[in-house]
PDB file of N, CA and C in Angstrom:
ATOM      1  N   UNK A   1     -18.233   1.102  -0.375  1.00  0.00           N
ATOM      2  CA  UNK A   1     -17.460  -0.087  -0.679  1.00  0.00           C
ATOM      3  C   UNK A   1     -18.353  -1.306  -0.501  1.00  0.00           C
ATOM      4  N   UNK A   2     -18.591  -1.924  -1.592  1.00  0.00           N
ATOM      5  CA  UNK A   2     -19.427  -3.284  -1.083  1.00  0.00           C
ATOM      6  C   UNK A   2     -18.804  -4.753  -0.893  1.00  0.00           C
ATOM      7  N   UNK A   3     -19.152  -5.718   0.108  1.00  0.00           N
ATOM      8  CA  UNK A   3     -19.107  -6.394   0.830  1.00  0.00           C
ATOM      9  C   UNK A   3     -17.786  -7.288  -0.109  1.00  0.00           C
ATOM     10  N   UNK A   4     -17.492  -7.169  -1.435  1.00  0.00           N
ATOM     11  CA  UNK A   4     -16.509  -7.843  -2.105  1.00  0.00           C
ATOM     12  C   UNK A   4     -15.853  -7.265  -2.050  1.00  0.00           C
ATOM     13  N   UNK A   5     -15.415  -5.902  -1.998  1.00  0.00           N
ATOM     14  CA  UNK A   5     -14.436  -4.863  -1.988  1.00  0.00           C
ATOM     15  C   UNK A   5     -13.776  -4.980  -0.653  1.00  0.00           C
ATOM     16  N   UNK A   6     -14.733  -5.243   0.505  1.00  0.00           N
ATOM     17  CA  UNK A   6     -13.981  -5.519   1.876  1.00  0.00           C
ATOM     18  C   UNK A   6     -13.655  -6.416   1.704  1.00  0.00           C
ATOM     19  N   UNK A   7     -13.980  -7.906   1.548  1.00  0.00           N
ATOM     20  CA  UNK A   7     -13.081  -9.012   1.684  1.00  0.00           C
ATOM     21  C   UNK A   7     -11.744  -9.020   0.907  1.00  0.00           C
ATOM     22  N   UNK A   8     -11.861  -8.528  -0.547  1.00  0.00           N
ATOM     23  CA  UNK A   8     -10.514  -7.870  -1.443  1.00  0.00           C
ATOM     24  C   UNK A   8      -9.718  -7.596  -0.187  1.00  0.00           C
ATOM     25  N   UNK A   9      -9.889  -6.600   0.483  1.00  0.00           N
ATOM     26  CA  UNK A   9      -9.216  -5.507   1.363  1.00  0.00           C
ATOM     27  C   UNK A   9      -8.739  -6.368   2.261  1.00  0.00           C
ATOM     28  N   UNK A  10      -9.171  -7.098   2.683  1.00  0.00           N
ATOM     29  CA  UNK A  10      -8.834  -8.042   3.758  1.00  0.00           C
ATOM     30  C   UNK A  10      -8.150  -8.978   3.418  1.00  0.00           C
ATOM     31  N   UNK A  11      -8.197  -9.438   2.643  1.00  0.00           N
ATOM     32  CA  UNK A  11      -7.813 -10.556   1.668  1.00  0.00           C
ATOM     33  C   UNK A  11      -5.877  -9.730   1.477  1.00  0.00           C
ATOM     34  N   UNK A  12      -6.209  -8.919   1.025  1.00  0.00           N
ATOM     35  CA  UNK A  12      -4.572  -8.249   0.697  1.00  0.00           C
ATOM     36  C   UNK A  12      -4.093  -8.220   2.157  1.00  0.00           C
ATOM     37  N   UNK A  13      -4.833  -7.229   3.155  1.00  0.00           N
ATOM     38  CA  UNK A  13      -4.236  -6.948   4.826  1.00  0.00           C
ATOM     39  C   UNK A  13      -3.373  -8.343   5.171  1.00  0.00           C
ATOM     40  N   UNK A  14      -3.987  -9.706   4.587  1.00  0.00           N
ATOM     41  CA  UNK A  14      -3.692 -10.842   5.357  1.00  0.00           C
ATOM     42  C   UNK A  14      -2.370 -10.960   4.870  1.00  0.00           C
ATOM     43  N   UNK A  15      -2.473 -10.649   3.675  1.00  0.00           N
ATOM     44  CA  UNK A  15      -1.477 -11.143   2.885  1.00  0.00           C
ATOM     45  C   UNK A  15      -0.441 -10.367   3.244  1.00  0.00           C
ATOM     46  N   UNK A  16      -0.223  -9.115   3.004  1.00  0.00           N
ATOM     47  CA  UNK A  16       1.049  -8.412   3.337  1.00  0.00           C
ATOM     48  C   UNK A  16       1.509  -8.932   5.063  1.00  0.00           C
ATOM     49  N   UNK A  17       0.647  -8.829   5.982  1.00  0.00           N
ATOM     50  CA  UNK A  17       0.733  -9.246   7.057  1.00  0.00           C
ATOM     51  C   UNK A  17       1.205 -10.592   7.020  1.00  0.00           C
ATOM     52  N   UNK A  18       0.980 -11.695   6.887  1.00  0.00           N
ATOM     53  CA  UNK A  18       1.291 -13.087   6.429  1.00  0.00           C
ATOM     54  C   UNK A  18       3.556 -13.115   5.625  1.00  0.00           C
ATOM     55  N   UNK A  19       3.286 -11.879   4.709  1.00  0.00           N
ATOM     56  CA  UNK A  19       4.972 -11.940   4.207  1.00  0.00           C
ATOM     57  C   UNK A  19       5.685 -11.081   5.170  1.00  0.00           C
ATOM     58  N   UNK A  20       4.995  -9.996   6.105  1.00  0.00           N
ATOM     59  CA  UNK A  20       5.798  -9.424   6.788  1.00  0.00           C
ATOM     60  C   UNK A  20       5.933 -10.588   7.842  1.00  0.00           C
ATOM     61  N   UNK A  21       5.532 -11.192   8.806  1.00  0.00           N
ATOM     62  CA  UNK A  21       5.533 -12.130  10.000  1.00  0.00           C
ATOM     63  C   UNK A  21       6.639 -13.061   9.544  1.00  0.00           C
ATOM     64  N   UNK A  22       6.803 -13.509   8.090  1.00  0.00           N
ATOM     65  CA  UNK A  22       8.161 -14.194   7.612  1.00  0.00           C
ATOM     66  C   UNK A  22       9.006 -13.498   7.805  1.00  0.00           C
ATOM     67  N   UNK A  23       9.149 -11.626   8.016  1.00  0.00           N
ATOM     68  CA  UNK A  23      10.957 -11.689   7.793  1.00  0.00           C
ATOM     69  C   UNK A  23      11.501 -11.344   8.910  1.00  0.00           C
ATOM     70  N   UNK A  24      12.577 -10.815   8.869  1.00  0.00           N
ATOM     71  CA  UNK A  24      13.163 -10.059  10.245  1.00  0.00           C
ATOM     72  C   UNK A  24      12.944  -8.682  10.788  1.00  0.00           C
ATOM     73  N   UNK A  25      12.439  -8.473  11.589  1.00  0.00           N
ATOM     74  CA  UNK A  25      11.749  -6.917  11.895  1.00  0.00           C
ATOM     75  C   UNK A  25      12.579  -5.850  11.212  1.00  0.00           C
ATOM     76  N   UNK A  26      14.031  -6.107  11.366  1.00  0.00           N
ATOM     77  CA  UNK A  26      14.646  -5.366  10.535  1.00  0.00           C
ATOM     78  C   UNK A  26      14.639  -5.204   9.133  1.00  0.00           C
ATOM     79  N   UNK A  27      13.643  -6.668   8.612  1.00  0.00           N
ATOM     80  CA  UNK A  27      13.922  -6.353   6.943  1.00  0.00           C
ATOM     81  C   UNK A  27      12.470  -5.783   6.448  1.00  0.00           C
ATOM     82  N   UNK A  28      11.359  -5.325   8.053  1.00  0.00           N
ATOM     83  CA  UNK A  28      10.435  -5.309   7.275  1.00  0.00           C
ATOM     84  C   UNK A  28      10.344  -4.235   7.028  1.00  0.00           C
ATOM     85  N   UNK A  29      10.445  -3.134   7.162  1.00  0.00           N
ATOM     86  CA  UNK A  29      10.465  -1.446   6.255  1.00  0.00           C
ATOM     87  C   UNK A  29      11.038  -1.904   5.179  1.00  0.00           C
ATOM     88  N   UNK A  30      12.500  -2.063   5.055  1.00  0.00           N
ATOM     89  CA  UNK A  30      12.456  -2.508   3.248  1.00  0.00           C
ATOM     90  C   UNK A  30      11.814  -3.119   2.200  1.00  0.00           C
ATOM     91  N   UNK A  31      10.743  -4.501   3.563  1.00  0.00           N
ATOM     92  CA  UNK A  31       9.823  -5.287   2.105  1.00  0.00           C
ATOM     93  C   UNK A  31       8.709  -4.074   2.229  1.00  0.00           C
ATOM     94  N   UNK A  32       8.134  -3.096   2.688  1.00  0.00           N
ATOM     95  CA  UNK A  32       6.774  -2.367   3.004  1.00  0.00           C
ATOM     96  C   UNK A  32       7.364  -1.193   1.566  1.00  0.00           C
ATOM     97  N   UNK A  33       8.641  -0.931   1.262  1.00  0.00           N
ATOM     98  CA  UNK A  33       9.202  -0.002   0.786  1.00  0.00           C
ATOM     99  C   UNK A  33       8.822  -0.131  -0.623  1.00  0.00           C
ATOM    100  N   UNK A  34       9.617  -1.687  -0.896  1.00  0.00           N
ATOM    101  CA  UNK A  34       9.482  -2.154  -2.171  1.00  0.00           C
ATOM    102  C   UNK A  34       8.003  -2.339  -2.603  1.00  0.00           C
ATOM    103  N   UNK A  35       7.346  -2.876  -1.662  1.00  0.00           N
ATOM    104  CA  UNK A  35       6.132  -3.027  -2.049  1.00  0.00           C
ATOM    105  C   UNK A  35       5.056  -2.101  -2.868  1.00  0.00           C
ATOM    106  N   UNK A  36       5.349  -0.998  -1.471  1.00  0.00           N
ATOM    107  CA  UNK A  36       4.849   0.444  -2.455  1.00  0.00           C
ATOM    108  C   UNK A  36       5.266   0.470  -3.307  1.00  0.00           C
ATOM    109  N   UNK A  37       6.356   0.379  -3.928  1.00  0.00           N
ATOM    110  CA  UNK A  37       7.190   0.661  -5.381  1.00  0.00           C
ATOM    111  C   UNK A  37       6.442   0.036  -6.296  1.00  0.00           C
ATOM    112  N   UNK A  38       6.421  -1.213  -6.109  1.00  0.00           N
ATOM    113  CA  UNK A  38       6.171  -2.172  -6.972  1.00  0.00           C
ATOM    114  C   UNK A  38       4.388  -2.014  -7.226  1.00  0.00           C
ATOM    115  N   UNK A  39       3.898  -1.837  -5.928  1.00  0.00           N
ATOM    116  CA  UNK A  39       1.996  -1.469  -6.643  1.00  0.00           C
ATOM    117  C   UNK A  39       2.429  -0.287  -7.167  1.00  0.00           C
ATOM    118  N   UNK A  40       2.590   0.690  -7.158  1.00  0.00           N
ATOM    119  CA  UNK A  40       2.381   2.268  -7.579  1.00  0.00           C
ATOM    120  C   UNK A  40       3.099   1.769  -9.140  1.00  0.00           C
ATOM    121  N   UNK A  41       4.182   1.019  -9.809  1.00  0.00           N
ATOM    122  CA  UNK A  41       4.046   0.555 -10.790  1.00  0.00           C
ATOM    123  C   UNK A  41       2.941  -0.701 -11.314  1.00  0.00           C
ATOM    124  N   UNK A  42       2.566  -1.693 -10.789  1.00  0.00           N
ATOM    125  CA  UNK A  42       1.469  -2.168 -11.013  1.00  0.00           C
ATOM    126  C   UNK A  42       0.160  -1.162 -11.380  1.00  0.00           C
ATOM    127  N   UNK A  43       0.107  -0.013 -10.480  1.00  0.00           N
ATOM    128  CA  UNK A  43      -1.013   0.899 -11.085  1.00  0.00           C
ATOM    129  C   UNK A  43      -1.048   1.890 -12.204  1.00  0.00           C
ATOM    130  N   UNK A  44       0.459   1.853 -12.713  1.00  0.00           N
ATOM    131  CA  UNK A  44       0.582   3.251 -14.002  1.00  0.00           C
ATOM    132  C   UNK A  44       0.055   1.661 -15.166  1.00  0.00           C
ATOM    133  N   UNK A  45       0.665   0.502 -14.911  1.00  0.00           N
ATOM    134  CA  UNK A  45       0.237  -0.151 -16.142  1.00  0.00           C
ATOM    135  C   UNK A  45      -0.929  -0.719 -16.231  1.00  0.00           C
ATOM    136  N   UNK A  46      -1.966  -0.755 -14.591  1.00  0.00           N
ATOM    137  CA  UNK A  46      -3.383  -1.378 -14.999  1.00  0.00           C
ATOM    138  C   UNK A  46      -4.317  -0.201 -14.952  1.00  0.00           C
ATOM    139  N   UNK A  47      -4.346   1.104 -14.855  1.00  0.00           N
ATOM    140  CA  UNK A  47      -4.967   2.052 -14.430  1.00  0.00           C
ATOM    141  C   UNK A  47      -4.162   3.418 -15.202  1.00  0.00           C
ATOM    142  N   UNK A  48      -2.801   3.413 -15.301  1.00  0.00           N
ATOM    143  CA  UNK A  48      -2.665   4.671 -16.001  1.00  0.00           C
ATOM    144  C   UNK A  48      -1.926   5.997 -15.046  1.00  0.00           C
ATOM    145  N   UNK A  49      -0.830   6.117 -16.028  1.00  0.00           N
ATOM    146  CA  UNK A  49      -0.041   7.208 -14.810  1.00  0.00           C
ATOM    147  C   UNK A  49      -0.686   8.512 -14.181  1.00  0.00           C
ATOM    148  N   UNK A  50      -1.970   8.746 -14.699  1.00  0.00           N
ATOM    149  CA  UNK A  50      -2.615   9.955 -13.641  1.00  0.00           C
ATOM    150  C   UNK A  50      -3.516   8.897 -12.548  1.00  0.00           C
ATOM    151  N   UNK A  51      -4.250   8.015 -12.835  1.00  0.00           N
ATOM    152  CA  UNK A  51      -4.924   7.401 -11.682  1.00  0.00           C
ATOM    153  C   UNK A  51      -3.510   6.944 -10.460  1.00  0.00           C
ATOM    154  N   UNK A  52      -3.026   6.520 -10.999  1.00  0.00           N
ATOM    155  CA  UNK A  52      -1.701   6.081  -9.971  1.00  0.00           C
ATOM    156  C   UNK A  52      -0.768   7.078  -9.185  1.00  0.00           C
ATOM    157  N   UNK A  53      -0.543   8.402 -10.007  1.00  0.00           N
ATOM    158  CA  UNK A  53      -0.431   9.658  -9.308  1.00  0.00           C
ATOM    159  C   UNK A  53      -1.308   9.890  -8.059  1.00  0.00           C
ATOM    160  N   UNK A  54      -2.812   9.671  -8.650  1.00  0.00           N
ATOM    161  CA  UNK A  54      -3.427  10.106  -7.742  1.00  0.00           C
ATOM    162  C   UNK A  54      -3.276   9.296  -6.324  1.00  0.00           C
ATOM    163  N   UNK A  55      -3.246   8.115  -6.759  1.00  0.00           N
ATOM    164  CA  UNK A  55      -3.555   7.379  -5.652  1.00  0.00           C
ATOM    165  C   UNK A  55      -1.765   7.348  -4.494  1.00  0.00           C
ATOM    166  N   UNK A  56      -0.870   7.800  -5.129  1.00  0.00           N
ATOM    167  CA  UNK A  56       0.388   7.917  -4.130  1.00  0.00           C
ATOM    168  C   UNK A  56      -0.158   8.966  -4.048  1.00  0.00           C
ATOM    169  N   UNK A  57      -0.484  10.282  -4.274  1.00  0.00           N
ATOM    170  CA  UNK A  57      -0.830  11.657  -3.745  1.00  0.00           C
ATOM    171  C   UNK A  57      -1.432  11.499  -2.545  1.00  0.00           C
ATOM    172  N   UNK A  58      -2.415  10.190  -2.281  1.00  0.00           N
ATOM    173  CA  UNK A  58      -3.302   9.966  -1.558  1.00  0.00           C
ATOM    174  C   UNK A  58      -2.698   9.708  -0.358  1.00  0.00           C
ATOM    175  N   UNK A  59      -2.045   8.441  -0.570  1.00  0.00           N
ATOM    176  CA  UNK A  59      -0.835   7.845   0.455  1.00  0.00           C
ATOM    177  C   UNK A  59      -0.236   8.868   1.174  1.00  0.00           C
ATOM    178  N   UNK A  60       0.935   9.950   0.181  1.00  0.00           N
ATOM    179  CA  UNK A  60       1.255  11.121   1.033  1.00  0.00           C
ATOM    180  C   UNK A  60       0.898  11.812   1.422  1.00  0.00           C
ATOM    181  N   UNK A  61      -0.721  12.138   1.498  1.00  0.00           N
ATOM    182  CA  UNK A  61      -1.260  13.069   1.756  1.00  0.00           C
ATOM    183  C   UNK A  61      -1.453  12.695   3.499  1.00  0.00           C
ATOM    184  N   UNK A  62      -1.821  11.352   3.288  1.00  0.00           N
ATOM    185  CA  UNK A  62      -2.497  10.637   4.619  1.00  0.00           C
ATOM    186  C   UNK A  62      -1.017  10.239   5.367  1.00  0.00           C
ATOM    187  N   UNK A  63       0.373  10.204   4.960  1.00  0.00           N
ATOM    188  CA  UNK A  63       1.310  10.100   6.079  1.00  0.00           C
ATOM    189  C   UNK A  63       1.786  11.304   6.507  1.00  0.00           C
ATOM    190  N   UNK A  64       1.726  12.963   5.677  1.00  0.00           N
ATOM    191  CA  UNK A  64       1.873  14.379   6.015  1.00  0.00           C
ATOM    192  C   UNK A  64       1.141  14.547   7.137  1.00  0.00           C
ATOM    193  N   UNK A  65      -0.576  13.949   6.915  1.00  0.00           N
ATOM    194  CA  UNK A  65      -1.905  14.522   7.753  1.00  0.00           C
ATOM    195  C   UNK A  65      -1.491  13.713   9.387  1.00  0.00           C
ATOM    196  N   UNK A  66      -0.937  12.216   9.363  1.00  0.00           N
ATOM    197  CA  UNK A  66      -0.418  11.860  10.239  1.00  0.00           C
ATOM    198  C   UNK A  66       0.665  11.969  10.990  1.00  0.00           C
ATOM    199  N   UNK A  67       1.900  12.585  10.174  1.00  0.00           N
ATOM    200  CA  UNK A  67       2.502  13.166  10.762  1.00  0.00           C
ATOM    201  C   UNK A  67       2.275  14.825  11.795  1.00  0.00           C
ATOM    202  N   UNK A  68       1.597  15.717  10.963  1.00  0.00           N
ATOM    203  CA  UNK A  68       0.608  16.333  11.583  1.00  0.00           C
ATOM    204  C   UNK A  68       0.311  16.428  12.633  1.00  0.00           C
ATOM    205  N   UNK A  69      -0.385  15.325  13.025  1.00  0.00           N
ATOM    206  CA  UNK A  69      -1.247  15.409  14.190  1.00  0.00           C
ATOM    207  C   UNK A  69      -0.421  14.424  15.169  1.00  0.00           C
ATOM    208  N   UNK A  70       0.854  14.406  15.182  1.00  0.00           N
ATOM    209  CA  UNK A  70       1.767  13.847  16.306  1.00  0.00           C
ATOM    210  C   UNK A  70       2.572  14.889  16.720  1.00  0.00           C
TER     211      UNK A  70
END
């Protein structure tokens, strides 16, 4: 990953972090919910419904592997 790709990365972390700290702890699983929704469609239309497959495959793969190991 090079040094623009991390700040990208960081750059988003702030951001989701920044709209979650606005709501009510209770509303924040629902905005984290939608959110996923809404990139994983952002990615079938800038990238294409197998890259975007892949990349929720990825997601569930890594909350199974974490569930896992609790």
């Amino acid at each position: 990953m090079s040094g623009q790709d991390d700040s990208a990365g960081e750059g988003a972390a702030a951001l989701v972090a920044g709209a979650l700290s606005r709501r009510r702890p209770g509303e924040r699983g629902r905005f984290l919910h939608e959110l996923l929704a809404h990139t994983a469609a952002g990615l079938v239309v800038i990238e294409g419904e197998v890259e975007a497959c892949e990349a929720v495959y990825r997601l569930a793969d890594a909350v199974v592997a974490r569930a896992c190991r609790t």
